[in-house]
N, C-alpha and C. Protein backbone atom coordinates (compact mmCIF):
# COMPACT_ATOMS: atom_id res chain seq x y z
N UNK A 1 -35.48 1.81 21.41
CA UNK A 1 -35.64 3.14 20.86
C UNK A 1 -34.30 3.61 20.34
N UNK A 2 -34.14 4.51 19.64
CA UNK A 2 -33.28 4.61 18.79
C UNK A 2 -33.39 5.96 17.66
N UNK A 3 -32.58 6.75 17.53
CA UNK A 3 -32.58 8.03 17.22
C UNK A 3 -31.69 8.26 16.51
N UNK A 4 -31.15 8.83 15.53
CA UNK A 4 -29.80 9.31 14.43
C UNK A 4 -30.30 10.52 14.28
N UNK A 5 -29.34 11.67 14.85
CA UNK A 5 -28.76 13.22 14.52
C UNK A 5 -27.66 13.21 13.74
N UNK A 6 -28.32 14.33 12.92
CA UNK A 6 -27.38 14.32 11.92
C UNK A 6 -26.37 15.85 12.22
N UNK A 7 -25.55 15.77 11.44
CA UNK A 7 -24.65 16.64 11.69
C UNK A 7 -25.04 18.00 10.32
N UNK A 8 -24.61 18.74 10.52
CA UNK A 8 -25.14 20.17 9.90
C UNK A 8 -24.69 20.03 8.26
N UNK A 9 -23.51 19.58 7.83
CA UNK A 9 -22.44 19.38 6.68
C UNK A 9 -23.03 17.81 6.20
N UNK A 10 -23.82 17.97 5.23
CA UNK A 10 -23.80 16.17 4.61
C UNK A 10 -23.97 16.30 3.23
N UNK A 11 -22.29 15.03 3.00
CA UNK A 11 -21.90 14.84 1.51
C UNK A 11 -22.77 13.80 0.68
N UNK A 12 -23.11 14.30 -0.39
CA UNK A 12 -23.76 12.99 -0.78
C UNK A 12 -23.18 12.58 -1.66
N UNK A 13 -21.86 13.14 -2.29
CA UNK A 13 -20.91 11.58 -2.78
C UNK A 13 -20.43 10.88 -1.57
N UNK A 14 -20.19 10.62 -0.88
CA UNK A 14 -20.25 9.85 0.23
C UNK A 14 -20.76 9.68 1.63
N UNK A 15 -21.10 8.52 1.71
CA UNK A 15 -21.40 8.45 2.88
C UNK A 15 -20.83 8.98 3.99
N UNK A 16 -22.00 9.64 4.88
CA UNK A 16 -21.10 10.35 6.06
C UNK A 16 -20.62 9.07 7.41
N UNK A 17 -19.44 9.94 7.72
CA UNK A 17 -19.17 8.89 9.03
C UNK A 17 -20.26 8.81 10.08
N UNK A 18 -20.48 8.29 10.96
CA UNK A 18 -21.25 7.90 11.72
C UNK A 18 -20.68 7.13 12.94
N UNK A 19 -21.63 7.78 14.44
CA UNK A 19 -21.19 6.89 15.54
C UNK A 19 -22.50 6.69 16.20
N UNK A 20 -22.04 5.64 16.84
CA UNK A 20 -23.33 4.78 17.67
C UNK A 20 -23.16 4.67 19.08
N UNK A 21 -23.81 5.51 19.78
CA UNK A 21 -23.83 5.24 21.43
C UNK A 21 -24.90 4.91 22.29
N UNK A 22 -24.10 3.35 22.99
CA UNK A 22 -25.14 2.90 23.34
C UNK A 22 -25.06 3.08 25.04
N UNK A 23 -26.66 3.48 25.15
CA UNK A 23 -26.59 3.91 26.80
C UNK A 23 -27.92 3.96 27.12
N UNK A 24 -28.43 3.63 28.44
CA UNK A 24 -29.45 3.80 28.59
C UNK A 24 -29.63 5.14 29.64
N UNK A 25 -28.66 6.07 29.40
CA UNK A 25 -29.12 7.22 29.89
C UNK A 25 -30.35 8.42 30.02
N UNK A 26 -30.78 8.71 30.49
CA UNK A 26 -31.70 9.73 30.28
C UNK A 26 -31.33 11.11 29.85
N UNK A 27 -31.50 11.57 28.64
CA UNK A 27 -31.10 12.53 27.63
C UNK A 27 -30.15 12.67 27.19
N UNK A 28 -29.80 11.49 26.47
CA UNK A 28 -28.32 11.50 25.99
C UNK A 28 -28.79 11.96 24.79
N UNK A 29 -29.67 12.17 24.06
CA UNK A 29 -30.56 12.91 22.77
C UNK A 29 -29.61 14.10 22.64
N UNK A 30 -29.52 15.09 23.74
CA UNK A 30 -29.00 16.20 23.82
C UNK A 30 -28.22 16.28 23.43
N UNK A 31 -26.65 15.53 24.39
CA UNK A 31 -25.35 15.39 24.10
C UNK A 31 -25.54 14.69 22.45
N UNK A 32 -25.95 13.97 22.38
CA UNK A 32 -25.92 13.30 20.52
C UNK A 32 -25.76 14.32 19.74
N UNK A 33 -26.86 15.34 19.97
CA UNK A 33 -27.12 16.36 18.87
C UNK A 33 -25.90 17.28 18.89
N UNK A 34 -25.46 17.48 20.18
CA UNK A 34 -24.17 18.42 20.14
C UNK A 34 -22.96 17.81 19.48
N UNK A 35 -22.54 16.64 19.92
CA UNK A 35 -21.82 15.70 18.75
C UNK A 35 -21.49 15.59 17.82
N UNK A 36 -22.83 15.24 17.32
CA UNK A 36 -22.93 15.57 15.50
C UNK A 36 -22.67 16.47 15.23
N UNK A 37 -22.95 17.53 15.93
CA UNK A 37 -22.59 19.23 15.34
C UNK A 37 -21.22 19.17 15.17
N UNK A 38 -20.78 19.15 16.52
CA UNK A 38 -18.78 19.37 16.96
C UNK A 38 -18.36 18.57 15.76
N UNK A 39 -18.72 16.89 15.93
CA UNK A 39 -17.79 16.23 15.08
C UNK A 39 -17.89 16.16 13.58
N UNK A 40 -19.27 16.50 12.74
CA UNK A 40 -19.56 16.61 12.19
C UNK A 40 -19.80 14.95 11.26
N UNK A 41 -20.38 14.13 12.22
CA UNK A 41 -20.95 12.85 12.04
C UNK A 41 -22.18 12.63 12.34
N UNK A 42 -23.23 11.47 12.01
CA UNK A 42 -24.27 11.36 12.22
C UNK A 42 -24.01 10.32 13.57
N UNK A 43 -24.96 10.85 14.35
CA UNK A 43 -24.81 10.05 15.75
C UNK A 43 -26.25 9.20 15.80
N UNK A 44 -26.19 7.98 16.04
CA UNK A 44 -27.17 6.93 16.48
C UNK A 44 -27.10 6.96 17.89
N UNK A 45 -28.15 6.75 18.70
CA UNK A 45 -27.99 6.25 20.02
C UNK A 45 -29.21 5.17 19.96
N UNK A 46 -28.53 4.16 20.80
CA UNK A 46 -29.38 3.13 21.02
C UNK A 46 -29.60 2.73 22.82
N UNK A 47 -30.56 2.58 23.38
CA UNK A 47 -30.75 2.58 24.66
C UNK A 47 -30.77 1.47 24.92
N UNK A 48 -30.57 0.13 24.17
CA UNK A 48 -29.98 -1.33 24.94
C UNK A 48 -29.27 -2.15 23.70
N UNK A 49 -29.16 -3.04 24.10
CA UNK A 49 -28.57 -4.23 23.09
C UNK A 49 -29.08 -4.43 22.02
N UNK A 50 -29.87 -4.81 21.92
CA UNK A 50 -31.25 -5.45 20.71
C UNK A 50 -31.15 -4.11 20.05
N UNK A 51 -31.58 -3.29 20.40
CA UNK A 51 -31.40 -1.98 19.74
C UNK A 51 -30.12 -1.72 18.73
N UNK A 52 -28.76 -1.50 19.75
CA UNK A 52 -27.50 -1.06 19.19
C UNK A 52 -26.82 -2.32 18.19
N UNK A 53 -27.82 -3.62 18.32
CA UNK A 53 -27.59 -4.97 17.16
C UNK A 53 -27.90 -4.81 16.40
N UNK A 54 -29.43 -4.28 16.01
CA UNK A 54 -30.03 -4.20 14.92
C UNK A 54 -29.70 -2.72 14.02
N UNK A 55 -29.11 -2.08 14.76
CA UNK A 55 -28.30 -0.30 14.18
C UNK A 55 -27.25 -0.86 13.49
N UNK A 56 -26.23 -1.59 14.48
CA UNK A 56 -25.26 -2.31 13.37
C UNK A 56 -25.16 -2.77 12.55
N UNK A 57 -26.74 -3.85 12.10
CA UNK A 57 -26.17 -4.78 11.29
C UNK A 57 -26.90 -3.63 9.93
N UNK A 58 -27.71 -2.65 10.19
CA UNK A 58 -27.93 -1.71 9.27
C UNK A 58 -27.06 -0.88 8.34
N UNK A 59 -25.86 -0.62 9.02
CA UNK A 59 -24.94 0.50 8.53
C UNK A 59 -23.64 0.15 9.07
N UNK A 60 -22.55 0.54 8.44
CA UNK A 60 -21.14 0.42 9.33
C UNK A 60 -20.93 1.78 9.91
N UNK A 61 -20.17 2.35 11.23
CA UNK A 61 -20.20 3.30 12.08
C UNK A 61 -18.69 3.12 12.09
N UNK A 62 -18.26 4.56 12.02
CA UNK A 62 -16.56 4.92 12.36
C UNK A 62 -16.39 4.45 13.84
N UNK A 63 -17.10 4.74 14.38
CA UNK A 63 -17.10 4.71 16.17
C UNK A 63 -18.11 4.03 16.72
N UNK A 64 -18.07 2.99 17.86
CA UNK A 64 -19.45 2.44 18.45
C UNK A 64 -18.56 2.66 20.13
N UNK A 65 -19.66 3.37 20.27
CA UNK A 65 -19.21 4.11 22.32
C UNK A 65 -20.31 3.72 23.29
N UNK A 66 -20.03 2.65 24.14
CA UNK A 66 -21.13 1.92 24.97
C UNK A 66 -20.74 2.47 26.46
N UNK A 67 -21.43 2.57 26.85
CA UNK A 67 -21.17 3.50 28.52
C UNK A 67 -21.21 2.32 29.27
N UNK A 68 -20.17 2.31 30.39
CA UNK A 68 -19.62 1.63 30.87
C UNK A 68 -20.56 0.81 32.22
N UNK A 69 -21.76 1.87 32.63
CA UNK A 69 -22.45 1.25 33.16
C UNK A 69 -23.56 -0.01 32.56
N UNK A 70 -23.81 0.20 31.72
CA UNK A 70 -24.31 -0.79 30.44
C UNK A 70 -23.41 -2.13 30.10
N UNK A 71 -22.28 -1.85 30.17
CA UNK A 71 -21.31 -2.79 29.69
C UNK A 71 -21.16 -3.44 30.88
N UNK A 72 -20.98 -3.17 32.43
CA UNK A 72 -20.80 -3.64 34.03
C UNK A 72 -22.12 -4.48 34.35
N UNK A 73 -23.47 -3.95 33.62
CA UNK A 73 -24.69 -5.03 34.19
C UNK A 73 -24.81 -5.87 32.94
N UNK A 74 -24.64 -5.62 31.49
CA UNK A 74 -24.54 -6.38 30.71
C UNK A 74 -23.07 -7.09 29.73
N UNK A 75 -22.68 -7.85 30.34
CA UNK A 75 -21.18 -8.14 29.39
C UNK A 75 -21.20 -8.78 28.77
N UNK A 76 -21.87 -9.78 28.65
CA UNK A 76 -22.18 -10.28 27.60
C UNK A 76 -22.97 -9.76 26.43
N UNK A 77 -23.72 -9.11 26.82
CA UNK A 77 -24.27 -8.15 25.93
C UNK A 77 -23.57 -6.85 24.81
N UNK A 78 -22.39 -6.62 25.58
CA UNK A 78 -21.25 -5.77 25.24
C UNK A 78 -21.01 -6.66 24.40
N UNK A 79 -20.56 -7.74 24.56
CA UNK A 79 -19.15 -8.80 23.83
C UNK A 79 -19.94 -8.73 22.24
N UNK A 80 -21.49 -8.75 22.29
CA UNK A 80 -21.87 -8.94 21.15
C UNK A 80 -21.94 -7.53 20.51
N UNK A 81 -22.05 -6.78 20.98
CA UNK A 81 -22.03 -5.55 20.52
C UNK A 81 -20.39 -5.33 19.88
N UNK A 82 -19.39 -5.49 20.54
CA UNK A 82 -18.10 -5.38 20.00
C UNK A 82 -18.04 -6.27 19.17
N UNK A 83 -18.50 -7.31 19.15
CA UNK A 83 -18.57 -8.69 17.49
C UNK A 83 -19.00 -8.21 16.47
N UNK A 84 -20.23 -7.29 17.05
CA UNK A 84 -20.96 -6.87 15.50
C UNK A 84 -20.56 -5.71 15.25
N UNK A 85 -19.40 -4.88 15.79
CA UNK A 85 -19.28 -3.34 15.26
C UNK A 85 -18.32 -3.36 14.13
N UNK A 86 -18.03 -4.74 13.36
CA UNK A 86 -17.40 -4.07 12.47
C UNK A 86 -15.84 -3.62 12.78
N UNK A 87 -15.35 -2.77 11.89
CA UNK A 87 -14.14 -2.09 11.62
C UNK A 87 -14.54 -0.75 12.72
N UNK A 88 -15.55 -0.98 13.20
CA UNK A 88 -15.67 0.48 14.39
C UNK A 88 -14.76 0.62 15.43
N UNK A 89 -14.17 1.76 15.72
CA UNK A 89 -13.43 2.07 16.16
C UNK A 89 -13.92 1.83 17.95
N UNK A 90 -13.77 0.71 19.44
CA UNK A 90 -14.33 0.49 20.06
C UNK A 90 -14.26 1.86 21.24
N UNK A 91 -14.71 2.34 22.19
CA UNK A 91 -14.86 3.01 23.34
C UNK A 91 -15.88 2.69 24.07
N UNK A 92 -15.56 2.63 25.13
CA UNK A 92 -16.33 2.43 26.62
C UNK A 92 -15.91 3.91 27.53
N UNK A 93 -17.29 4.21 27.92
CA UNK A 93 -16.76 4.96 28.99
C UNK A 93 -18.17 5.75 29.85
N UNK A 94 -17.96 5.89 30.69
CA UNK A 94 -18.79 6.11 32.07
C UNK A 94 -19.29 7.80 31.86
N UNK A 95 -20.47 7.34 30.92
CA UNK A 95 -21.39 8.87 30.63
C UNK A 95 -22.00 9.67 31.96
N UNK A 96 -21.84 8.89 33.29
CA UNK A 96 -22.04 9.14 34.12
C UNK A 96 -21.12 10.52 34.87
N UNK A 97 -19.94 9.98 34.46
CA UNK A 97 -19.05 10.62 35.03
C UNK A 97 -18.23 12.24 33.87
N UNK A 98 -18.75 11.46 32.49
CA UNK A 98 -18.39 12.32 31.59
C UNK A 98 -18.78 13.46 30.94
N UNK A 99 -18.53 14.36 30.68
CA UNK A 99 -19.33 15.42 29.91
C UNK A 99 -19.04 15.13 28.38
N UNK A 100 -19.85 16.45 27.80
CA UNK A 100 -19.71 16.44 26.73
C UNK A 100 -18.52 16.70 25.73
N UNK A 101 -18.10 17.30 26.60
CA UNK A 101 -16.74 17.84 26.26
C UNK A 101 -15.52 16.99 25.91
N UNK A 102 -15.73 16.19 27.39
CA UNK A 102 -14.72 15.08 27.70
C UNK A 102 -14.80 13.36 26.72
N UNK A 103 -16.18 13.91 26.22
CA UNK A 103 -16.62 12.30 25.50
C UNK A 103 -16.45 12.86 23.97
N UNK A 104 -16.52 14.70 23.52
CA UNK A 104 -15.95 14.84 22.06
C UNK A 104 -14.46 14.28 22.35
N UNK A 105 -13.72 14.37 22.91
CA UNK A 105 -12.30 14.66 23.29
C UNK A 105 -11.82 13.21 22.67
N UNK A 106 -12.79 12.17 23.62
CA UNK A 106 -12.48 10.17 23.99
C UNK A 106 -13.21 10.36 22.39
N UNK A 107 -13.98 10.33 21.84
CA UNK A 107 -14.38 10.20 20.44
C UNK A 107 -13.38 10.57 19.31
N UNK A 108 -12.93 11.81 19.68
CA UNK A 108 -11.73 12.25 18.65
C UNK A 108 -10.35 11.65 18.85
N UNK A 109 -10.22 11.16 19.70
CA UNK A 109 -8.76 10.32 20.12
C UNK A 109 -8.90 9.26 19.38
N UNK A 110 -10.24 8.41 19.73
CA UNK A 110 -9.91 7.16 19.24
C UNK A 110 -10.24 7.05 18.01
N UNK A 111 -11.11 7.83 17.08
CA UNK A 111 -11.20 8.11 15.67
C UNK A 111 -9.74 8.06 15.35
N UNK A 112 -8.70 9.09 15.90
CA UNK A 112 -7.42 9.50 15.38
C UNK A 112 -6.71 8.28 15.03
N UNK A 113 -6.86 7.22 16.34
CA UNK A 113 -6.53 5.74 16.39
C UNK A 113 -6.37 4.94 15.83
N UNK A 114 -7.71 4.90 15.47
CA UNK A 114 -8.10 4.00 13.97
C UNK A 114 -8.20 4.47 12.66
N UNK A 115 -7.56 5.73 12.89
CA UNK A 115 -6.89 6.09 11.41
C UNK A 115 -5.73 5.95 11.24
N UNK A 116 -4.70 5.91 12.48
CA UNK A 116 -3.57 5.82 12.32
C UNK A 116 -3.41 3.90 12.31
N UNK A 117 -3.89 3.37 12.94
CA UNK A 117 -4.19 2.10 12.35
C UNK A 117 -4.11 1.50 11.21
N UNK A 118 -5.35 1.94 10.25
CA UNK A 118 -5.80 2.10 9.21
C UNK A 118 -4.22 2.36 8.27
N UNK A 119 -3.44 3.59 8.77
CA UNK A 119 -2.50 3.78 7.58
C UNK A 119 -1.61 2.98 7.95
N UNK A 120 -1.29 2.30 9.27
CA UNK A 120 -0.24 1.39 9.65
C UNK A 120 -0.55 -0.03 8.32
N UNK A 121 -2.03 -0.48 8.66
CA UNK A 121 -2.43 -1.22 7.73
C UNK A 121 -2.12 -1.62 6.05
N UNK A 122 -2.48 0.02 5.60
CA UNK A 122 -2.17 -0.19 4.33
C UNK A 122 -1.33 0.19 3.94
N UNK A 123 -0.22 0.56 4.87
CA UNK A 123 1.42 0.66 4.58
C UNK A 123 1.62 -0.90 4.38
N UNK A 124 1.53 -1.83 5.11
CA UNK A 124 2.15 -2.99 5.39
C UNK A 124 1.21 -3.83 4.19
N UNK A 125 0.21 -3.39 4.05
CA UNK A 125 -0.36 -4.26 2.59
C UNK A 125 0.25 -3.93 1.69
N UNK A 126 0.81 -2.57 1.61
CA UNK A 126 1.28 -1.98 0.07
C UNK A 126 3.13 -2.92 0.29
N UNK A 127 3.72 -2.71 1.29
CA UNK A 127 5.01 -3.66 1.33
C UNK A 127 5.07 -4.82 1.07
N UNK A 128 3.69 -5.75 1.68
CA UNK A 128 3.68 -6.75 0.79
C UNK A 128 3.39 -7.41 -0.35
N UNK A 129 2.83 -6.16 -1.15
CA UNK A 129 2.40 -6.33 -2.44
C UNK A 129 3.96 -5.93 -3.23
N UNK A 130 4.50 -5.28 -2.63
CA UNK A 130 5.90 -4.58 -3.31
C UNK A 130 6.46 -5.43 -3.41
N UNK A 131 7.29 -6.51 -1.96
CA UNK A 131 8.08 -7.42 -1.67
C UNK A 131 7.46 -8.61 -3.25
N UNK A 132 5.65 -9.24 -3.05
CA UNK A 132 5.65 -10.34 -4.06
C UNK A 132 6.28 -9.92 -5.37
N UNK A 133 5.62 -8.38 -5.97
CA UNK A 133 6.01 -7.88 -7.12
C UNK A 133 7.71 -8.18 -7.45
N UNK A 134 7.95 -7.47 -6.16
CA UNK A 134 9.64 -7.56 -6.46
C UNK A 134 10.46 -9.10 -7.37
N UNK A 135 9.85 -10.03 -6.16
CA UNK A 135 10.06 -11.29 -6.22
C UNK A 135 9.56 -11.96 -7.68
N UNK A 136 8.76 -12.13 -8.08
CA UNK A 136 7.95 -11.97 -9.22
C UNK A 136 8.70 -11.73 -10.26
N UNK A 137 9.15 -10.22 -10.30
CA UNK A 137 9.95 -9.95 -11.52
C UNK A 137 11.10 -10.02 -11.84
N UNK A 138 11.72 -10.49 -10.56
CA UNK A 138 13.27 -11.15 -10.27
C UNK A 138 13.18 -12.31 -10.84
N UNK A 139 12.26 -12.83 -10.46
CA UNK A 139 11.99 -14.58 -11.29
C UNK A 139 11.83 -14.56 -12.92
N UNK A 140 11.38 -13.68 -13.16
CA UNK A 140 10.84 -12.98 -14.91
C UNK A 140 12.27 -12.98 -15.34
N UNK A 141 12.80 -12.15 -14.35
CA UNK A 141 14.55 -11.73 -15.24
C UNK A 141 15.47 -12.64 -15.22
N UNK A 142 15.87 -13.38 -14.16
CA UNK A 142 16.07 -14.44 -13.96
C UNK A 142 15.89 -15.93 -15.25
N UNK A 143 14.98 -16.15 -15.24
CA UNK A 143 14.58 -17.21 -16.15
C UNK A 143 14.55 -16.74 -17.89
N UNK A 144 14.21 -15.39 -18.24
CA UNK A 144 14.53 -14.57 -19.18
C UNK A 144 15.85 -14.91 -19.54
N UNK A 145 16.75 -14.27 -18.37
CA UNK A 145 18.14 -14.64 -18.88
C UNK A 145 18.82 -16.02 -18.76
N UNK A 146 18.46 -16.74 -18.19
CA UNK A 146 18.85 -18.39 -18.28
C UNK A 146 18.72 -19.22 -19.69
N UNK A 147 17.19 -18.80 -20.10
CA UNK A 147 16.43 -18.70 -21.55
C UNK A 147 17.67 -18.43 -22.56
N UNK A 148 17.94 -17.58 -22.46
CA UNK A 148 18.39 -16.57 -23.94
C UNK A 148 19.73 -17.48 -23.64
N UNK A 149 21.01 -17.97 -22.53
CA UNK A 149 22.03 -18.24 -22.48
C UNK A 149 21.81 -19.83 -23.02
N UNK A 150 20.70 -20.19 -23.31
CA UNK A 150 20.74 -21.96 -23.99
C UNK A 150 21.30 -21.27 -25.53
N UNK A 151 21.66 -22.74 -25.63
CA UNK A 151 22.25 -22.72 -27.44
C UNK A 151 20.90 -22.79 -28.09
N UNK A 152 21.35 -23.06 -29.47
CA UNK A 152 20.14 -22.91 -30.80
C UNK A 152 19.27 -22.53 -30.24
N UNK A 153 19.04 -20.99 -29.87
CA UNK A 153 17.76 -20.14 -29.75
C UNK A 153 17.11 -19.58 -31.03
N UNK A 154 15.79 -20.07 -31.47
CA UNK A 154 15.93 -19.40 -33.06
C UNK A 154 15.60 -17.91 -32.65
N UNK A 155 16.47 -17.13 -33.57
CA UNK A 155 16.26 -15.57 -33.10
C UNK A 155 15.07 -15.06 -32.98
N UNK A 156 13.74 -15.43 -33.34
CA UNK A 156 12.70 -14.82 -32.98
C UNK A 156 12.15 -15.21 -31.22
N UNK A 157 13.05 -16.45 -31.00
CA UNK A 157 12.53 -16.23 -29.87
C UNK A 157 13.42 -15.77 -28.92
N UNK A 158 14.50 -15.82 -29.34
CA UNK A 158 15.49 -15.08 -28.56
C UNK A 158 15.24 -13.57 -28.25
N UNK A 159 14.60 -12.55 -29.76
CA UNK A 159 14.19 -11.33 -29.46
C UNK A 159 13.16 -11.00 -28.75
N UNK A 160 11.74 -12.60 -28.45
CA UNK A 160 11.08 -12.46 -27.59
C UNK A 160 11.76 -12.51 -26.19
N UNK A 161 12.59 -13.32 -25.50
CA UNK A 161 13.03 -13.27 -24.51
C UNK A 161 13.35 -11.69 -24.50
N UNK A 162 14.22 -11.45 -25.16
CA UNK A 162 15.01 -10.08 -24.67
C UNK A 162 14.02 -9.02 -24.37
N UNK A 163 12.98 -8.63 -25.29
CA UNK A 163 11.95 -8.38 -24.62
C UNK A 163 11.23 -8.29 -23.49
N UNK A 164 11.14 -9.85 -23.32
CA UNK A 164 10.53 -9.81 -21.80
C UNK A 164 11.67 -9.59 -20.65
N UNK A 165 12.81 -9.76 -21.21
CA UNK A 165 14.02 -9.38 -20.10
C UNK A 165 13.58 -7.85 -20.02
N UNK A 166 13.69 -7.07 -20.95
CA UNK A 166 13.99 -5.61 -20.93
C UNK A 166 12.64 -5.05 -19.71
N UNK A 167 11.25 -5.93 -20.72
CA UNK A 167 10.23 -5.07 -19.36
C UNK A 167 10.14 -5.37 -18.35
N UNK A 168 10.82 -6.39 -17.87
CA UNK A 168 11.31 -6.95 -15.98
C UNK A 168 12.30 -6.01 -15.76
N UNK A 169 12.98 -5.46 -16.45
CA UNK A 169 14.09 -4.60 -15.91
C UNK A 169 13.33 -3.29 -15.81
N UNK A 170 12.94 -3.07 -16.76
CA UNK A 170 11.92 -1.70 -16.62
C UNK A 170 11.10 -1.69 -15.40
N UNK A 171 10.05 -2.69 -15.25
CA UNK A 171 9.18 -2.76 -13.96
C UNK A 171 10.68 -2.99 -12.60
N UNK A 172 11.46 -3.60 -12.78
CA UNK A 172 12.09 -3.75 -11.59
C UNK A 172 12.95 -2.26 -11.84
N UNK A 173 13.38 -1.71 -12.26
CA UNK A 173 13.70 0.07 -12.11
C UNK A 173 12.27 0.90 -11.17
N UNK A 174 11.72 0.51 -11.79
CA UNK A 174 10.22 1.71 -11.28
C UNK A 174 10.19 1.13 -9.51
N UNK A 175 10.26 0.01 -9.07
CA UNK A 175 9.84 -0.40 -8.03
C UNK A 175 11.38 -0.50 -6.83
N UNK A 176 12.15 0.28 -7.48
CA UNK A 176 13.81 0.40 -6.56
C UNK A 176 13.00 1.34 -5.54
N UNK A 177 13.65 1.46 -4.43
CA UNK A 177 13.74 1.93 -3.16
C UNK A 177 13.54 3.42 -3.50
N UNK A 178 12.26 4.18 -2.80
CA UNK A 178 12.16 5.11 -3.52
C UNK A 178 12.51 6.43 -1.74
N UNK A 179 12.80 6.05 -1.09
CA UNK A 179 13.71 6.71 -0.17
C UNK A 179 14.78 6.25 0.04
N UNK A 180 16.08 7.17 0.44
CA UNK A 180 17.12 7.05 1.17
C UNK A 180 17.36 5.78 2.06
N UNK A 181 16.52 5.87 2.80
CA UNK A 181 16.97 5.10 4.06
C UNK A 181 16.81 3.50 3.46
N UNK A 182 15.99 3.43 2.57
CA UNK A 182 15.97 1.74 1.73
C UNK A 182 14.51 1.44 2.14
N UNK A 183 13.94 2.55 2.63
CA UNK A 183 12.25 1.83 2.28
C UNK A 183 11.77 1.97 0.59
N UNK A 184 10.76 1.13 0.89
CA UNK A 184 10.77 0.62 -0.34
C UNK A 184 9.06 0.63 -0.74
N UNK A 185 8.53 1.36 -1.78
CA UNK A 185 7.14 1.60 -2.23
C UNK A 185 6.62 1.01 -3.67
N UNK A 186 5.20 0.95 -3.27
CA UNK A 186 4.98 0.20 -5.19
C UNK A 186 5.24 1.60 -5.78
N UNK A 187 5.73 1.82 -6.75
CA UNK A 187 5.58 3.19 -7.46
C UNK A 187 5.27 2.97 -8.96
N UNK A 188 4.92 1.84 -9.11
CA UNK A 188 4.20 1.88 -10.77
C UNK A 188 3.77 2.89 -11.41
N UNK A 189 3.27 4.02 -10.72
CA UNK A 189 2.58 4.83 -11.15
C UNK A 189 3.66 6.03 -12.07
N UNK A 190 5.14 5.88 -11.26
CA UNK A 190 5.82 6.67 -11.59
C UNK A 190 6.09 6.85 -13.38
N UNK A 191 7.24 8.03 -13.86
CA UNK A 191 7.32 7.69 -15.32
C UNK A 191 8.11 7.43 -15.69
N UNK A 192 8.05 6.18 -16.86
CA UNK A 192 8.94 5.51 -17.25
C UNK A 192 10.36 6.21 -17.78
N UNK A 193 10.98 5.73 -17.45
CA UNK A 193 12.57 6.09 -18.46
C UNK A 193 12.82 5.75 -19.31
């Protein structure tokens, strides 16, 4: 069995976030609906495995939160549940012991988590897209100017080299260290000089 409350606010250029809690509690319906309200996500609950498998492989969920008594008689059952959640942000925790209050609280923490994740992520993708670029157009300028220093260059292709020297220098200007301290960002976007 299996239920999705929705939250009061829904965008339809995008998909809303969504969390999935799996528990076989008796009226966790309730707490769901309050959830969705507070967090303003659509909440799934699924009351076993087979259930919270087949929710997953339906939709991707910001959050998948399995109560800990569920996870203690079934662990293996968990393990597959954490295989199939995706980029979901994981929580366990003992609905037994928790309120509602205390489980918006563990929901909003670890959302925060895996956003700060998330930007750790695509900081370090965007550095290494910077670093190849860098490298890349060092090699452009580089071989540009090796080019042009041979003898009998006929001048048309010499003015092609210089060319391609000038827009490696241009792209390697735009992509200099765009803080103080020597971090370093793609900034293509910036405007040319």
């Amino acid at each position: 069995m299996s239920k999705c409350t929705e939250g009061k606010e829904n965008t339809a250029a995008a998909p809303q976030p969504a969390s999935l809690i799996v528990t076989g509690m008796e009226g966790i319906e309730t707490t769901a609906a309050a959830l969705a309200t507070e967090l303003k996500m659509a909440v799934a609950v699924a009351s076993n495995r087979a259930t919270a498998l087949r929710l997953l492989n339906r939709r991707a969920y910001s959050i998948v939160i399995v109560d800990q008594m569920l996870a203690d008689t079934d662990p293996e059952g968990t393990e597959m549940i954490w295989k199939n959640a995706g980029t979901a942000a994981p929580l366990q925790i003992n609905f037994a012991l928790a309120g509602s209050a205390r489980l918006e609280r563990e929901i909003r923490g670890a959302l925060a988590r895996r956003e700060r994740e998330r930007q750790i992520a695509t900081a370090a993708a965007a550095a290494a897209v910077d670093a190849e670029l860098k490298n890349a157009i060092t090699g452009f300028l580089l071989e540009a100017r090796l080019a042009l220093e041979e003898e009998n260059i006929p001048p048309r292709i010499a003015s092609r080299l210089r060319t391609l020297e000038e827009m490696a220098g241009r792209l390697r200007n735009r992509l200099l260290p765009t803080v103080s301290q020597g971090t370093t960002s793609v900034s293509l976007l910036a405007s040319q000089k």
